[in-house]
PDB file of N, CA and C in Angstrom:
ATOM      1  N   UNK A   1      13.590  33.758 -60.009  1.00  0.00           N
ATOM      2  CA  UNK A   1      12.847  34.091 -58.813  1.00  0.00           C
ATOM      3  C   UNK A   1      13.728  33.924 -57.589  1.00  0.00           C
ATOM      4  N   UNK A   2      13.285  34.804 -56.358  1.00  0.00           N
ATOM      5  CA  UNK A   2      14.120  34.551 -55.510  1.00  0.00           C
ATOM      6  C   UNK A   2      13.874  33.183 -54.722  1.00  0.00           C
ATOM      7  N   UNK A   3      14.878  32.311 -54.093  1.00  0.00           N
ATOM      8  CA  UNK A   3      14.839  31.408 -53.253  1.00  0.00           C
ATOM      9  C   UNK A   3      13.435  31.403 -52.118  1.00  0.00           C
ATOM     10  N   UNK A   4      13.491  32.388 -51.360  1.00  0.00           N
ATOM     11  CA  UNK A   4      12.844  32.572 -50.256  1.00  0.00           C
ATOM     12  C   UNK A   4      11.404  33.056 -50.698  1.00  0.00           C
ATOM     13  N   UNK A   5      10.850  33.476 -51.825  1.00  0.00           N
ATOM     14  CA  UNK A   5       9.678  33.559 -52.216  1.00  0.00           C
ATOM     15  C   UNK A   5       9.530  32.213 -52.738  1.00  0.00           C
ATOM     16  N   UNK A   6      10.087  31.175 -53.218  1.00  0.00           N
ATOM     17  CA  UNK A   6      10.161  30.085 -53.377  1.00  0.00           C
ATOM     18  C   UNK A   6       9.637  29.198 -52.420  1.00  0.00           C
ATOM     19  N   UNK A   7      10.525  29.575 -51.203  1.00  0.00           N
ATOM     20  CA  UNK A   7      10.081  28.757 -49.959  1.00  0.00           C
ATOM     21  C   UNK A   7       8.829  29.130 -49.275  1.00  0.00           C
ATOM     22  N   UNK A   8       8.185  30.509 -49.650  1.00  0.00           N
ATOM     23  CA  UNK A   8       7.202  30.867 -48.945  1.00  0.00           C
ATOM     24  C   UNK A   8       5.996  30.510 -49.783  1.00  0.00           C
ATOM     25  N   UNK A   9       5.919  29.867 -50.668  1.00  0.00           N
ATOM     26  CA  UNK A   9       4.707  29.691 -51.575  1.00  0.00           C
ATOM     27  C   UNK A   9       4.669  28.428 -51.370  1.00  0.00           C
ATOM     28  N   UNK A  10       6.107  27.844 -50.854  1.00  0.00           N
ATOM     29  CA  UNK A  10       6.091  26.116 -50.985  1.00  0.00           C
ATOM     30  C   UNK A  10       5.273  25.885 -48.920  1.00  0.00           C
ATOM     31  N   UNK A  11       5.791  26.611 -48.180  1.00  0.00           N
ATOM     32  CA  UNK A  11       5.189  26.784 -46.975  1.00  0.00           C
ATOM     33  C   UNK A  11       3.552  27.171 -47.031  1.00  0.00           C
ATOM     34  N   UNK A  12       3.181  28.022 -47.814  1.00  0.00           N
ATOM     35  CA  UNK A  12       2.229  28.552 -47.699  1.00  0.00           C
ATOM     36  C   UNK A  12       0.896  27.433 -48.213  1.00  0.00           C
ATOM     37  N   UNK A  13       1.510  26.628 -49.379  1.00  0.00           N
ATOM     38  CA  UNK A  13       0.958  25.710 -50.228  1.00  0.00           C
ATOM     39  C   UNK A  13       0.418  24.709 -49.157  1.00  0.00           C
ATOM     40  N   UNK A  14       1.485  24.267 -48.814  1.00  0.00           N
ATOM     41  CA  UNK A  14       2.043  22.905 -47.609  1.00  0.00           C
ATOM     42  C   UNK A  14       1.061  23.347 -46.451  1.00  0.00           C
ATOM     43  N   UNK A  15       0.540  24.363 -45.768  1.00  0.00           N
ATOM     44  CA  UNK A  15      -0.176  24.813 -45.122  1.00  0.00           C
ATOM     45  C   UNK A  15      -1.166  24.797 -45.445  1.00  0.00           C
ATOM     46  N   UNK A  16      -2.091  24.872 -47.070  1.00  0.00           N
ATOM     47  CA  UNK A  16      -3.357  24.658 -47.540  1.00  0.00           C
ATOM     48  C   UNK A  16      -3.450  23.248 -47.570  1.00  0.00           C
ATOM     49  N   UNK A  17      -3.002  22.848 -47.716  1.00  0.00           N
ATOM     50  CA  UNK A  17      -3.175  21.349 -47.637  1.00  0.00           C
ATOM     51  C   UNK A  17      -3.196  20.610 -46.768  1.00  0.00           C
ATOM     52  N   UNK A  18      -2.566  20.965 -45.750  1.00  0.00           N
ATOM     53  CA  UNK A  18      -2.581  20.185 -44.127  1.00  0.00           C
ATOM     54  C   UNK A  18      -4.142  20.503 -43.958  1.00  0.00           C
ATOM     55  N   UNK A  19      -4.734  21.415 -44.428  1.00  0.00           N
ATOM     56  CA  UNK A  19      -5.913  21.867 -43.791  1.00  0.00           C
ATOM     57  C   UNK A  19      -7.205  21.337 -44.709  1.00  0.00           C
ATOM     58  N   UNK A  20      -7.032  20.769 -45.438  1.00  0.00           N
ATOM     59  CA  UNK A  20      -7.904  20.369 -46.832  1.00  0.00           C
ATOM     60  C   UNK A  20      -7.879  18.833 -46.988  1.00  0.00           C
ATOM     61  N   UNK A  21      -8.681  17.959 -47.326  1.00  0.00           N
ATOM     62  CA  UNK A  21      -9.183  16.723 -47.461  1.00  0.00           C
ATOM     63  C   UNK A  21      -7.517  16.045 -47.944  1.00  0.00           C
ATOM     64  N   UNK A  22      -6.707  16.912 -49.334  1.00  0.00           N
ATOM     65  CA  UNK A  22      -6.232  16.334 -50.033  1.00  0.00           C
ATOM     66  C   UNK A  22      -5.038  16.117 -49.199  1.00  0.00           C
ATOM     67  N   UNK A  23      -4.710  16.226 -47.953  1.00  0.00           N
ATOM     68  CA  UNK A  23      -3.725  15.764 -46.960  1.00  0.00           C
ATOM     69  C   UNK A  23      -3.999  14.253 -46.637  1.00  0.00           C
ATOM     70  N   UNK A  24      -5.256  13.774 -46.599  1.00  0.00           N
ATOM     71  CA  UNK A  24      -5.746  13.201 -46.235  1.00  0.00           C
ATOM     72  C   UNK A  24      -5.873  11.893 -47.572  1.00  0.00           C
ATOM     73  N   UNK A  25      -6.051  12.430 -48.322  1.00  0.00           N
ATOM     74  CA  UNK A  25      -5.499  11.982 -49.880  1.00  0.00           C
ATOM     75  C   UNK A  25      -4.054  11.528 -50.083  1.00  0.00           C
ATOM     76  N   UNK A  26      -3.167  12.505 -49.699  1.00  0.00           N
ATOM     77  CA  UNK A  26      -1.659  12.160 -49.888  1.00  0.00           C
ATOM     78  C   UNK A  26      -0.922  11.238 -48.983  1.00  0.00           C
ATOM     79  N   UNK A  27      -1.646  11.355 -47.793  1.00  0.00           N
ATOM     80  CA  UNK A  27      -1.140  10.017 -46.561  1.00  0.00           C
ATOM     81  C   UNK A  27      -1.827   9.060 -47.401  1.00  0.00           C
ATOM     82  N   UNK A  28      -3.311   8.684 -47.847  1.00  0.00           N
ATOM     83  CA  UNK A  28      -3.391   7.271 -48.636  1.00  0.00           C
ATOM     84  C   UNK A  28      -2.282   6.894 -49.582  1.00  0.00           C
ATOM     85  N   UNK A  29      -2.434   7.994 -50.771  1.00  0.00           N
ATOM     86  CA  UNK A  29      -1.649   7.298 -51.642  1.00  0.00           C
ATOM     87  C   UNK A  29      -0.321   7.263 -51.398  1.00  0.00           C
ATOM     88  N   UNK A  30       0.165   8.155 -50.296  1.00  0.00           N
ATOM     89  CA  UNK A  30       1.686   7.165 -49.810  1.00  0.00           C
ATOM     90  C   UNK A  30       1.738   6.187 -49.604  1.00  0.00           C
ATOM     91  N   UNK A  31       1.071   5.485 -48.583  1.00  0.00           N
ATOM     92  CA  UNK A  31       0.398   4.371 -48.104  1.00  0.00           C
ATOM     93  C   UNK A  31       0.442   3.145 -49.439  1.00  0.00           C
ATOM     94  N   UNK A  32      -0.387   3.695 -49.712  1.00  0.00           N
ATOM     95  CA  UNK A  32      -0.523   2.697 -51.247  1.00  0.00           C
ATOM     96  C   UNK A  32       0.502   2.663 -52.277  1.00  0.00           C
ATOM     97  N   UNK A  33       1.202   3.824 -52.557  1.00  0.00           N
ATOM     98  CA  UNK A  33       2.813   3.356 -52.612  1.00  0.00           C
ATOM     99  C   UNK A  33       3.464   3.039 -52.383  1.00  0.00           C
ATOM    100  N   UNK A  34       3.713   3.446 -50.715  1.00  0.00           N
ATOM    101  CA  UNK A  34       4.931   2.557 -49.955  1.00  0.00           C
ATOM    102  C   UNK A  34       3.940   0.497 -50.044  1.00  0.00           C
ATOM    103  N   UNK A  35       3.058   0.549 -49.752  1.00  0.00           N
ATOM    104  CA  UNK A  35       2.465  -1.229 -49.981  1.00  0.00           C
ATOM    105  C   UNK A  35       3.127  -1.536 -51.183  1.00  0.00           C
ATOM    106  N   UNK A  36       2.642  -1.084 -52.581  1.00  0.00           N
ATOM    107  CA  UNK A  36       3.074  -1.712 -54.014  1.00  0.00           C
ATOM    108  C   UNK A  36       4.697  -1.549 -54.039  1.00  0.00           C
ATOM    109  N   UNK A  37       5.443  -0.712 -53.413  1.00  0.00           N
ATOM    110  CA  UNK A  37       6.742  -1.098 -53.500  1.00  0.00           C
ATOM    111  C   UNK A  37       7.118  -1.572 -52.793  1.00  0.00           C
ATOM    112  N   UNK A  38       6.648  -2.084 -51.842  1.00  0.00           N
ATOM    113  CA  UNK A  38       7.430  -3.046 -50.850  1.00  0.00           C
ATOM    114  C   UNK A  38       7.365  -4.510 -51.316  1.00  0.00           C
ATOM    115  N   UNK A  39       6.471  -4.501 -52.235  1.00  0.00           N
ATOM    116  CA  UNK A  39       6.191  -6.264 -52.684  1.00  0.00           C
ATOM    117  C   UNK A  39       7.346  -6.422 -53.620  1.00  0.00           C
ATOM    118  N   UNK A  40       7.502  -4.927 -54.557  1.00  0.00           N
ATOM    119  CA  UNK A  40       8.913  -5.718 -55.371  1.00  0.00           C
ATOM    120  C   UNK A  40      10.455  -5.308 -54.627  1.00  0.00           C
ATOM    121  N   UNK A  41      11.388  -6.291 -55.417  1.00  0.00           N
ATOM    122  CA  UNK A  41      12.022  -6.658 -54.976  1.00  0.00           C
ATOM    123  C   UNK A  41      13.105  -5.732 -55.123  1.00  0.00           C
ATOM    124  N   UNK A  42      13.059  -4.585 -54.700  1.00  0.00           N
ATOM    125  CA  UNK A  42      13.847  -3.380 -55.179  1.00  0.00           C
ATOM    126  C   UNK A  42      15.218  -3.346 -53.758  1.00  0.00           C
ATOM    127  N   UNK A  43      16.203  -2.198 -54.578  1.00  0.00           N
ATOM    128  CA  UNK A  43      17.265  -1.960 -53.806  1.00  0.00           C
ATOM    129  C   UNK A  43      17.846  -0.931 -53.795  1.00  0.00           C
ATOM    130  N   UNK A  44      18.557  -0.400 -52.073  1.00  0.00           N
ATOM    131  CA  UNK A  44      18.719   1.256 -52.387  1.00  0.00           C
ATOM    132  C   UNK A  44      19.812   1.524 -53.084  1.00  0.00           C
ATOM    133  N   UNK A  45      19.798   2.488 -53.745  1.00  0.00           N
ATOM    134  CA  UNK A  45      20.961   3.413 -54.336  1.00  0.00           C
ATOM    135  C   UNK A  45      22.099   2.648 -54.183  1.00  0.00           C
ATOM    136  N   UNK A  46      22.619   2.749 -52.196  1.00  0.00           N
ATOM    137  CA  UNK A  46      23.975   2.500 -51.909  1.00  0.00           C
ATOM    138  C   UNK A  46      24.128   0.679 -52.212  1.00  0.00           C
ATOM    139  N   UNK A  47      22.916   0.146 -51.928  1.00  0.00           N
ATOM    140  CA  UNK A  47      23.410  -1.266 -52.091  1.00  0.00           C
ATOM    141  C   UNK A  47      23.768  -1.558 -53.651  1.00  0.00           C
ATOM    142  N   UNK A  48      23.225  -1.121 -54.633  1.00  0.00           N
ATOM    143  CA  UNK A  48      23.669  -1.012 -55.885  1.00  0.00           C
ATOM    144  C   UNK A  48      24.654  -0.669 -56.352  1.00  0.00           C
ATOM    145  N   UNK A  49      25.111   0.310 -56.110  1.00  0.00           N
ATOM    146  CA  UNK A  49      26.593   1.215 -56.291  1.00  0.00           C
ATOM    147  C   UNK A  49      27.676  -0.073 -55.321  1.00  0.00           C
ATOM    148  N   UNK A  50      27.081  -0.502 -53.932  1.00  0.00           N
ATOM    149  CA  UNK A  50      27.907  -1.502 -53.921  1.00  0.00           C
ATOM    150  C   UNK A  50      28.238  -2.804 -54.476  1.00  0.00           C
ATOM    151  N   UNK A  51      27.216  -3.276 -54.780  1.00  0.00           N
ATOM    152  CA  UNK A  51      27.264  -4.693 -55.389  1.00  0.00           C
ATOM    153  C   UNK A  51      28.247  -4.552 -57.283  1.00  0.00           C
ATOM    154  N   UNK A  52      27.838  -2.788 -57.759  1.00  0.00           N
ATOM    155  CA  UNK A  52      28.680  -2.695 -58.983  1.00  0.00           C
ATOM    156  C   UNK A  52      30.321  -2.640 -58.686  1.00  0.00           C
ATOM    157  N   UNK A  53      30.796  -2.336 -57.567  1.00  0.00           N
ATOM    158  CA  UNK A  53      31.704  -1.873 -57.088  1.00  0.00           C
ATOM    159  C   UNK A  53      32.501  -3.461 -57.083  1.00  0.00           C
ATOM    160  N   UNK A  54      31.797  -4.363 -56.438  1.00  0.00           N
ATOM    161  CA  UNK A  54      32.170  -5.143 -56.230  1.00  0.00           C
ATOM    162  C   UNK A  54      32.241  -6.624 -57.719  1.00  0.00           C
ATOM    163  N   UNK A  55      31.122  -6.395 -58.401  1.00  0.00           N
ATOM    164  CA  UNK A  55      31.521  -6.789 -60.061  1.00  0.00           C
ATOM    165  C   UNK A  55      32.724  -6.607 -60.726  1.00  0.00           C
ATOM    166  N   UNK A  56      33.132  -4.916 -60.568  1.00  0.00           N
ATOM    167  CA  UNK A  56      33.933  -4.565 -61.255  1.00  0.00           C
ATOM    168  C   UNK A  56      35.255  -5.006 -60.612  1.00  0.00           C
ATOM    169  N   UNK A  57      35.201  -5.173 -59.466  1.00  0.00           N
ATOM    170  CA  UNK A  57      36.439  -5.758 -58.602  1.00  0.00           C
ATOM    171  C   UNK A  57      36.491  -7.491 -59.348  1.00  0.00           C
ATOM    172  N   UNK A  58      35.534  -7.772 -59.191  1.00  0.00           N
ATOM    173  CA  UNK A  58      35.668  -9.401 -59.749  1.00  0.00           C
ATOM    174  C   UNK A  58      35.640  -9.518 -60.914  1.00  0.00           C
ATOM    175  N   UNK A  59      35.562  -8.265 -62.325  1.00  0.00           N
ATOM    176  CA  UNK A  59      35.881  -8.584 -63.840  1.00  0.00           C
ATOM    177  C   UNK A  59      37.230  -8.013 -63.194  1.00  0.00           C
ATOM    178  N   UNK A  60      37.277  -7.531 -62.625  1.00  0.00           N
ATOM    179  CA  UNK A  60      39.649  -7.068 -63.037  1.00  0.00           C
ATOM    180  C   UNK A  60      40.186  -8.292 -62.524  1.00  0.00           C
ATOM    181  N   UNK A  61      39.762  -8.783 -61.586  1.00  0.00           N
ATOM    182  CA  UNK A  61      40.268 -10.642 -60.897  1.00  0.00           C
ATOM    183  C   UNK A  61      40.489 -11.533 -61.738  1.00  0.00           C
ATOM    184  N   UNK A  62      39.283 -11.332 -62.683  1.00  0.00           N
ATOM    185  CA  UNK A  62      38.837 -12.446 -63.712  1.00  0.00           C
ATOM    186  C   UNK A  62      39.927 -12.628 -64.741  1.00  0.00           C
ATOM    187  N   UNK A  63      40.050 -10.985 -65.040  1.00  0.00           N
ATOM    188  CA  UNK A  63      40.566 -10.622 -66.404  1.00  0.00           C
ATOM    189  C   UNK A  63      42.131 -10.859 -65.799  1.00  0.00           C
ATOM    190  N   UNK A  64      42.691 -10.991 -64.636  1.00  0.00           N
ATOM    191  CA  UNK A  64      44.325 -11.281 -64.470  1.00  0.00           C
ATOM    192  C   UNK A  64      44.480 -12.239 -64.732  1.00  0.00           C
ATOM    193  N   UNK A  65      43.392 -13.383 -63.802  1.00  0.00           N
ATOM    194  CA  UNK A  65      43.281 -14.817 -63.614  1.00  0.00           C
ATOM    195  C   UNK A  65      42.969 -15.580 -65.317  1.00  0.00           C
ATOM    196  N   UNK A  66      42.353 -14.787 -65.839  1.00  0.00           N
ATOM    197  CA  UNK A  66      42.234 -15.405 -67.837  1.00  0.00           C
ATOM    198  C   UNK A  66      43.844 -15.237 -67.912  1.00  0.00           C
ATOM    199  N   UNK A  67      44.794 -13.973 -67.895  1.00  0.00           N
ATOM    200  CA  UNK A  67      46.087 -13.819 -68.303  1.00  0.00           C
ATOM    201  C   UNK A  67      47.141 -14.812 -67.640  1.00  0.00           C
ATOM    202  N   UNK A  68      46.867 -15.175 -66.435  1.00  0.00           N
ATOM    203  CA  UNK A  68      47.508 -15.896 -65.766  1.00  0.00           C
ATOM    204  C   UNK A  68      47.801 -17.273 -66.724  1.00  0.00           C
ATOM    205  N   UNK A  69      46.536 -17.614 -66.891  1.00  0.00           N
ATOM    206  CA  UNK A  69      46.200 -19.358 -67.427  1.00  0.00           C
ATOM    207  C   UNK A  69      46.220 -19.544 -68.988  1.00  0.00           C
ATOM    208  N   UNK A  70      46.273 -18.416 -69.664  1.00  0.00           N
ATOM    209  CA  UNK A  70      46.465 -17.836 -71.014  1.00  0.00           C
ATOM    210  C   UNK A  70      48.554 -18.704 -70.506  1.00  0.00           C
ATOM    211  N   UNK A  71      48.724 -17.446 -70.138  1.00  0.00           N
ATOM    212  CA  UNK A  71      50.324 -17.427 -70.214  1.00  0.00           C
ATOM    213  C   UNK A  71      50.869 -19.209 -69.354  1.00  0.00           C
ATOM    214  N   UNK A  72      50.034 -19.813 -68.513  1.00  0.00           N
ATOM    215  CA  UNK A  72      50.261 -21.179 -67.858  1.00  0.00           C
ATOM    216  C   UNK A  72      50.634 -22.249 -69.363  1.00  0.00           C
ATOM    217  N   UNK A  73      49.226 -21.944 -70.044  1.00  0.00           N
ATOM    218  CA  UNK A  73      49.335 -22.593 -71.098  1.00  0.00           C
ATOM    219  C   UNK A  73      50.239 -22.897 -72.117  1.00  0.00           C
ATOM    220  N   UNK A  74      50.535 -21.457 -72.984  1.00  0.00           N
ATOM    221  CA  UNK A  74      51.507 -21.448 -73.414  1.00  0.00           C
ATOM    222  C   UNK A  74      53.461 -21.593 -72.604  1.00  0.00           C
ATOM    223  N   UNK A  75      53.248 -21.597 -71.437  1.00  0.00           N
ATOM    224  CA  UNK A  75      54.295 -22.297 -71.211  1.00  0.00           C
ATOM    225  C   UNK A  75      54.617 -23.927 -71.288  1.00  0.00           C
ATOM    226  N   UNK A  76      53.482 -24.649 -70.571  1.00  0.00           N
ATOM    227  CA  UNK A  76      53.316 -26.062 -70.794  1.00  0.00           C
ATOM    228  C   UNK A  76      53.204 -26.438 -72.203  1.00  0.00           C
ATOM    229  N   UNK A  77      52.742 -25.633 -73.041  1.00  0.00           N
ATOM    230  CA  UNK A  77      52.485 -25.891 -74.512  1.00  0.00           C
ATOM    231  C   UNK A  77      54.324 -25.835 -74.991  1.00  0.00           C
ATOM    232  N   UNK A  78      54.541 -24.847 -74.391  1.00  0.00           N
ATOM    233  CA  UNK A  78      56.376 -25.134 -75.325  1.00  0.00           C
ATOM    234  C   UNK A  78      57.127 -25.703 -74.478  1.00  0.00           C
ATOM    235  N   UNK A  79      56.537 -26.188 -73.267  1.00  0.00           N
ATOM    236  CA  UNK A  79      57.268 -27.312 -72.782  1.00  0.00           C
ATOM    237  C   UNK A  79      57.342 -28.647 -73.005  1.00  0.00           C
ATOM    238  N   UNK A  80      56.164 -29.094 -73.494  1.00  0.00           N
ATOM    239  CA  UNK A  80      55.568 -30.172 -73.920  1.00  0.00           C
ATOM    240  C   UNK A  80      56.105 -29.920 -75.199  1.00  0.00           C
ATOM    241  N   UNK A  81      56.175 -29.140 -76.030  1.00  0.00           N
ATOM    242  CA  UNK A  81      56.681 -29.260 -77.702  1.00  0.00           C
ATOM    243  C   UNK A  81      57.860 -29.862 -77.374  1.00  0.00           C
ATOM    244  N   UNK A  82      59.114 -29.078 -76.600  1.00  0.00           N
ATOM    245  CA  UNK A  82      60.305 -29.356 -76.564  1.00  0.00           C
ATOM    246  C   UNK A  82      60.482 -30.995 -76.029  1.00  0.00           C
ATOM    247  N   UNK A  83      59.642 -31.445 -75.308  1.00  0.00           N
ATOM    248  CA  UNK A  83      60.530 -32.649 -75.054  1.00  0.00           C
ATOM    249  C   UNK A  83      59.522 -33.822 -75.791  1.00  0.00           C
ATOM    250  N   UNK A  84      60.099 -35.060 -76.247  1.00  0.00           N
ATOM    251  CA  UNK A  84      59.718 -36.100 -77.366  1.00  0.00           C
ATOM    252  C   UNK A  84      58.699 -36.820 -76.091  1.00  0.00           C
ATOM    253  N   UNK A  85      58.088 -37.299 -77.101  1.00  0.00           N
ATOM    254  CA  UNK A  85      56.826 -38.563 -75.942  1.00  0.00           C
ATOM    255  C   UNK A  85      57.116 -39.574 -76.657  1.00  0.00           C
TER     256      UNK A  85
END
């Protein structure tokens, strides 16, 4: 179908309804949606994508800082072999 007969049925629709009870219907139950989601504890899109952004920054930290203390170890470990107590 074309676009613009698209838009004119979606205009035309949108126009029966401004004029009909069920406008009047759809401001409630926004209403009553936007209330029940505001109680939970939700988060947008971008704050999500940031907070993953920032995980994944702190498993690659993690994962140097394990190699770091991995390799600390085994140095003190054959340092400590080599000399007598």
């Amino acid at each position: 179908m074309n676009e613009n007969i698209l838009r004119d049925i979606d205009r035309r629709i949108r126009e029966i309804l401004a004029q009909s009870p069920a406008a009047d219907l759809e401001k409630n139950l926004r209403a009553l949606m936007s209330g029940a989601l505001s109680k939970l504890d939700l988060v947008t899109r971008e704050e999500f994508d940031v907070q993953r952004q920032v995980l994944l920054r702190t498993r690659e930290k993690l994962t140097v800082l394990e190699a770091q203390v991995t390799e600390l170890e085994r140095t003190l470990a054959a340092r400590d072999g080599d000399t007598p107590r």
